[in-house]
Protein backbone atom coordinates (compact mmCIF):
# COMPACT_ATOMS: atom_id res chain seq x y z
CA UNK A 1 22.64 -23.94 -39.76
CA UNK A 2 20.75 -25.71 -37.25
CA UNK A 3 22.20 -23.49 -34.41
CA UNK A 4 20.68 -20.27 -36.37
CA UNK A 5 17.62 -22.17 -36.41
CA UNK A 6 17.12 -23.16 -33.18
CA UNK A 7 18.07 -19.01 -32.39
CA UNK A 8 15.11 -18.13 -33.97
CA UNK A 9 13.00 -20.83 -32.66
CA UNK A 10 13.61 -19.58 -29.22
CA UNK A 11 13.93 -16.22 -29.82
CA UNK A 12 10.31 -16.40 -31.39
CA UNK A 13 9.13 -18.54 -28.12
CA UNK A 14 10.04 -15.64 -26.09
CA UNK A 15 8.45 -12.61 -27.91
CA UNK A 16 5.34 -14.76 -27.85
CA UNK A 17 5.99 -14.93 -24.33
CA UNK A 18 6.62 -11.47 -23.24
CA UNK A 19 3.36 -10.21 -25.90
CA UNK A 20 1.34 -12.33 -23.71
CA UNK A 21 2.87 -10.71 -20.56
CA UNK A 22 2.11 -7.45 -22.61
CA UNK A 23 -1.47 -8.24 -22.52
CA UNK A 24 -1.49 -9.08 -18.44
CA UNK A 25 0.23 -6.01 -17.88
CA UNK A 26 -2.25 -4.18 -19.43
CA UNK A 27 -5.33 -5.86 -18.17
CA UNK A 28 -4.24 -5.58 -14.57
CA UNK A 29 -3.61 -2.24 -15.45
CA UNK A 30 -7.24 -1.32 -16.28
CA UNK A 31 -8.41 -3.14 -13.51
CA UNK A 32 -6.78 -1.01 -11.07
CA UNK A 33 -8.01 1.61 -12.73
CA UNK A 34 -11.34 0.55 -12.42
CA UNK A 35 -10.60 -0.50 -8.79
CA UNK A 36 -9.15 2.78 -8.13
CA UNK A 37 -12.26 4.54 -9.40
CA UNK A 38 -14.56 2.28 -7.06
CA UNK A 39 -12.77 3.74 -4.13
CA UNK A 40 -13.52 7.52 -4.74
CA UNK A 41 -16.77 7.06 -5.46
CA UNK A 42 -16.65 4.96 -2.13
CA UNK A 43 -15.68 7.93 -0.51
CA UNK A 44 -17.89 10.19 -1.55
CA UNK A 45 -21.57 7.68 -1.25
CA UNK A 46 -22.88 8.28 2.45
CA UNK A 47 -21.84 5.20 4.03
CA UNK A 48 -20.86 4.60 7.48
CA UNK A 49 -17.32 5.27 7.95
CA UNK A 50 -16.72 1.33 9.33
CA UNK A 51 -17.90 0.21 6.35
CA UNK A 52 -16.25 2.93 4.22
CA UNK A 53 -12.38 2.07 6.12
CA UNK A 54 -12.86 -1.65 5.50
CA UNK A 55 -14.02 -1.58 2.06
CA UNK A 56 -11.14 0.70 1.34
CA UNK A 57 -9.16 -1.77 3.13
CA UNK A 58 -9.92 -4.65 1.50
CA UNK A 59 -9.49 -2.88 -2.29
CA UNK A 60 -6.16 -1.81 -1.36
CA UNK A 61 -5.17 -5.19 -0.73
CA UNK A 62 -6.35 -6.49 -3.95
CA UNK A 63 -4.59 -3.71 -5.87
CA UNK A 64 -1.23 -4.40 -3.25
CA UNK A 65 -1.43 -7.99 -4.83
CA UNK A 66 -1.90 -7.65 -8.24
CA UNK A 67 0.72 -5.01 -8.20
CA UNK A 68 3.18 -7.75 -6.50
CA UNK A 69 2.46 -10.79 -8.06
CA UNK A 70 2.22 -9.38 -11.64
CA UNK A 71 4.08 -6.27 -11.82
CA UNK A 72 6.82 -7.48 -9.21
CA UNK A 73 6.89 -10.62 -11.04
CA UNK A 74 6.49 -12.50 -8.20
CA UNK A 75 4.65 -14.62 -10.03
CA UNK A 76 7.56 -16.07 -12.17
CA UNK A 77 9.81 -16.19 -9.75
CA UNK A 78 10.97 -19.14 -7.42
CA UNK A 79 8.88 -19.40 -4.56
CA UNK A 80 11.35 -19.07 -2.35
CA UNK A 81 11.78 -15.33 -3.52
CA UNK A 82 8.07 -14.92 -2.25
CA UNK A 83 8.43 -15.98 1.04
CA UNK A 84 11.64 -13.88 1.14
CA UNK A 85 8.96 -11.08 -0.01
CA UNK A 86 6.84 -11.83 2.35
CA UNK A 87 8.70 -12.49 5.63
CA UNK A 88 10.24 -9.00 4.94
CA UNK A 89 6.76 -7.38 5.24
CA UNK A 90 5.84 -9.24 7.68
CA UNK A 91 8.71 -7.67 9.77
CA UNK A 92 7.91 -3.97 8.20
CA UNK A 93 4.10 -4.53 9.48
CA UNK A 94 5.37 -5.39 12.47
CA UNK A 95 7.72 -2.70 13.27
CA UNK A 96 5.15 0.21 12.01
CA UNK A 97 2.62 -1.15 14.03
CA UNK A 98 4.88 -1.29 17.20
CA UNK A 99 6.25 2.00 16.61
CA UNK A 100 2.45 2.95 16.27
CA UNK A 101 1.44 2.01 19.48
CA UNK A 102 4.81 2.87 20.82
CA UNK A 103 4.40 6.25 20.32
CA UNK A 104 0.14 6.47 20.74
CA UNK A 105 0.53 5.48 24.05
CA UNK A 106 -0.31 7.75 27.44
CA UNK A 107 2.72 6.71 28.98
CA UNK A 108 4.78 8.08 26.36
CA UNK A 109 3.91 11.82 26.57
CA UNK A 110 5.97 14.21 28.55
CA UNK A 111 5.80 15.62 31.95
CA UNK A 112 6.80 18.06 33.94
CA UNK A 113 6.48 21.84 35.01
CA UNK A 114 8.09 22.96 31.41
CA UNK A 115 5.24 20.58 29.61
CA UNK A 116 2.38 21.79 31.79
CA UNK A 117 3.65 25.64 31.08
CA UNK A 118 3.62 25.16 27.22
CA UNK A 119 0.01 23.66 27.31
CA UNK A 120 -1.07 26.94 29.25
CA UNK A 121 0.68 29.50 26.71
CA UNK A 122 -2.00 28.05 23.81
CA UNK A 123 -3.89 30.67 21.75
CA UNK A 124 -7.32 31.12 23.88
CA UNK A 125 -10.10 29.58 22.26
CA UNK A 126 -12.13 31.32 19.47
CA UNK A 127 -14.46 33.09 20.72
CA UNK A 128 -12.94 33.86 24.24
CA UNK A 129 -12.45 37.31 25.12
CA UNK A 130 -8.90 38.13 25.31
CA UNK A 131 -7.85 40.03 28.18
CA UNK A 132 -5.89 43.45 27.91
């Protein structure tokens, strides 16, 4: 009898538990809606594009951790699983941004007579008088 109890004890512990997670879930939710809306009408206000591309920046991040550390549950977890988390973007940032310059670089576009002919077969420019 005191097994069944003990059952319910702990099974009642853990709805009260995950109702309270309920109500996080929901309250981040809203706020990254209300985040969200922030940055369109950041878009559209006539600021100067610096500030406009690090506001943006910086709400993004917020909403990047609230989505990890509550939705993720990165939270609950062991902390060990969060550096594991971490480290592995970490690496990700780093290859993207390698690649990035990588392939934004001078050095990496081509040369050579069949290059140089394909920039000269373009489309003229509008407004230039095509020849017949």
């Amino acid at each position: 009898m005191s097994a069944i109890t003990a059952d319910h004890a702990s099974a009642g512990h853990d709805a009260g538990h995950s109702h309270s997670k309920f109500h996080v879930f929901v309250q981040v939710a809203m706020l990254l809606a209300v985040i969200t809306g922030v940055e369109i009408v950041i878009i559209y206000l006539p600021l100067p594009h610096l500030l406009v591309l690090l506001t943006l920046s910086f709400l993004s991040l917020v909403k990047f951790m609230f989505v990890i550390f509550i939705f993720m549950h990165l939270k609950w977890d062991k902390f060990f699983c969060t550096v594991m988390f971490f480290i592995g973007l970490i690496l990700a940032t780093g290859t993207v941004t390698a690649l990035y310059l990588l392939f934004s670089a001078a050095d990496s576009k081509p040369v050579g007579p069949a290059y140089e002919s394909a920039y000269h077969l373009r489309a003229p420019a509008p407004g230039a008088i095509a020849q017949a």
